[in-house]
Protein backbone atom coordinates (compact mmCIF):
# COMPACT_ATOMS: atom_id res chain seq x y z
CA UNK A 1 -18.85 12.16 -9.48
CA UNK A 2 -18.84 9.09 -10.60
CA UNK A 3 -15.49 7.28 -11.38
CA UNK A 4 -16.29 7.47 -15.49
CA UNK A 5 -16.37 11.18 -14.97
CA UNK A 6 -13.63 11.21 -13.28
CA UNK A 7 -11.70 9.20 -15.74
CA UNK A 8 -13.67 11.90 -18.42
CA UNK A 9 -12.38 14.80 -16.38
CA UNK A 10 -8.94 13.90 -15.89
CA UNK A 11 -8.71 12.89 -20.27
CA UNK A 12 -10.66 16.23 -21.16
CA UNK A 13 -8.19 18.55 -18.72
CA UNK A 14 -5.41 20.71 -19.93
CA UNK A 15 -2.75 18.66 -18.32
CA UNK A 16 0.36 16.76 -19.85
CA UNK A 17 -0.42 13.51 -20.74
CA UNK A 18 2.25 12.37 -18.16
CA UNK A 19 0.42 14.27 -15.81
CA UNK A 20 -2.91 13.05 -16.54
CA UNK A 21 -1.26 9.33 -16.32
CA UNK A 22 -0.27 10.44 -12.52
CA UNK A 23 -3.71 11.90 -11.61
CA UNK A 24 -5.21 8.75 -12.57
CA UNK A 25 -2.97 6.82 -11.01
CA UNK A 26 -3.23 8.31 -8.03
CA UNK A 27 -7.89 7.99 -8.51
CA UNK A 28 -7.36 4.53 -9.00
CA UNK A 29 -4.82 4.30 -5.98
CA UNK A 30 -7.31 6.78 -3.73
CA UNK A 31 -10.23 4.09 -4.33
CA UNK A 32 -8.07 0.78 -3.60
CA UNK A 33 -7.38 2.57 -0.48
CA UNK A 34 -10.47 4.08 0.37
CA UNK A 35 -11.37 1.29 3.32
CA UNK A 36 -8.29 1.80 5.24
CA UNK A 37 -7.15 4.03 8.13
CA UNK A 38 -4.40 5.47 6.49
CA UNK A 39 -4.04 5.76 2.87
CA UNK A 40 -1.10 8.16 3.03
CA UNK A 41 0.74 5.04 4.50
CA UNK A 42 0.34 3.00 1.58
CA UNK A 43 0.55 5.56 -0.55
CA UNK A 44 4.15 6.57 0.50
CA UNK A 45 5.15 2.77 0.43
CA UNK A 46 3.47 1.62 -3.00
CA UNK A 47 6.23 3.37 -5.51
CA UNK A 48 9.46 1.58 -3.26
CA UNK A 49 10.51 -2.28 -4.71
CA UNK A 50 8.75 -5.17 -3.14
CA UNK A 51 11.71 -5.79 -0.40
CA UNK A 52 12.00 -2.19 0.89
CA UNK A 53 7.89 -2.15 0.58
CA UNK A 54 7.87 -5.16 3.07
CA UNK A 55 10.77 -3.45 5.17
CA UNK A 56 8.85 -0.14 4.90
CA UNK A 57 5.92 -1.77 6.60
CA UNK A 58 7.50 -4.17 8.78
CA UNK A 59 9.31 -1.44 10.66
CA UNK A 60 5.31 -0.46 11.47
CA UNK A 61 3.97 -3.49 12.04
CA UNK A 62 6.74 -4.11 14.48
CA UNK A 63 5.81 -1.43 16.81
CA UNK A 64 2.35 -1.68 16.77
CA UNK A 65 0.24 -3.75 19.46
CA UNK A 66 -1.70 -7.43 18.94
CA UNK A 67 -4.66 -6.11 17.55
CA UNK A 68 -3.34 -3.40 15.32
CA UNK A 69 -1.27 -6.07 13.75
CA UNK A 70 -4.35 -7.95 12.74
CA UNK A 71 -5.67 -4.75 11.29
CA UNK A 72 -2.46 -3.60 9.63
CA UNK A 73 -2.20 -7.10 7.90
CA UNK A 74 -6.07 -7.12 6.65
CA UNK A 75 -5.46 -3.30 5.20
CA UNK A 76 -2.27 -4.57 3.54
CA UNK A 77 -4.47 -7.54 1.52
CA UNK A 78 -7.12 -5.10 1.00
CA UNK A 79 -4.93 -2.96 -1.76
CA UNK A 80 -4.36 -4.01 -4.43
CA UNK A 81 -0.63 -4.70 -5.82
CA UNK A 82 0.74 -3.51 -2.57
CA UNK A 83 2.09 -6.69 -1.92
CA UNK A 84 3.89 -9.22 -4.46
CA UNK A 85 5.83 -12.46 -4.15
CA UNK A 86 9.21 -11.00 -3.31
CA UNK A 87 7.16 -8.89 -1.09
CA UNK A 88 5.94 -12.09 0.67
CA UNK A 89 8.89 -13.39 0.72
CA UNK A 90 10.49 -10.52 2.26
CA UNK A 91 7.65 -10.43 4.59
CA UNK A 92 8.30 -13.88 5.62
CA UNK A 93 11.77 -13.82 6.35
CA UNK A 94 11.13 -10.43 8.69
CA UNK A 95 8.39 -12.44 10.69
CA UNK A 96 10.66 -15.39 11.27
CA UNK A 97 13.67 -13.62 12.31
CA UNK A 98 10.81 -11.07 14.62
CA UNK A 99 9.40 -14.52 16.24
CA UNK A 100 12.75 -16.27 16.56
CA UNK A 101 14.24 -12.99 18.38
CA UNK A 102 10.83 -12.18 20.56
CA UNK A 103 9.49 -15.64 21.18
CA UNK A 104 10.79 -17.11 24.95
């Protein structure tokens, strides 16, 4: 399908219209994500406020290795609205105090 039938589908269903609103939302979400490892990851973390987004995937960027970091951070820029200024800002602050606390 393409995504105008999709879109078609989703308008012409039975559903509540705040229900269609959700499935859509969740189409356009399944697409932004479609070139990452784990959607359901984003997915979980794209409805919490910027800070406890950044918080939310600090704590796994944190415990993942060198090369999964570089990974994790291209997937993050990859979707779209997943991160925001007081996201980055947030973000910031967490890989300062990280450095300052693991750096010799």
């Amino acid at each position: 399908m393409t995504k105008s039938e999709v879109r078609k589908a989703i308008a012409e269903s039975d559903y509540s219209s705040d229900e269609k609103g959700k499935i859509l939302k969740r189409f356009i979400f399944s697409a932004q994500t479609r070139n990452v490892r784990n959607p359901g990851f984003f997915y979980d973390g794209k409805d919490l406020n910027p800070v406890s987004r950044a918080d939310y995937f600090f704590r796994k960027y944190e415990k993942a290795n060198k090369e999964e970091r570089k990974i994790l951070v291209k997937e993050m820029n990859s979707v779209q609205g997943f991160t925001s200024k007081k996201f980055i800002q947030r973000w910031n602050t967490l890989t300062k105090q990280y450095l300052e606390q693991n750096t010799p």
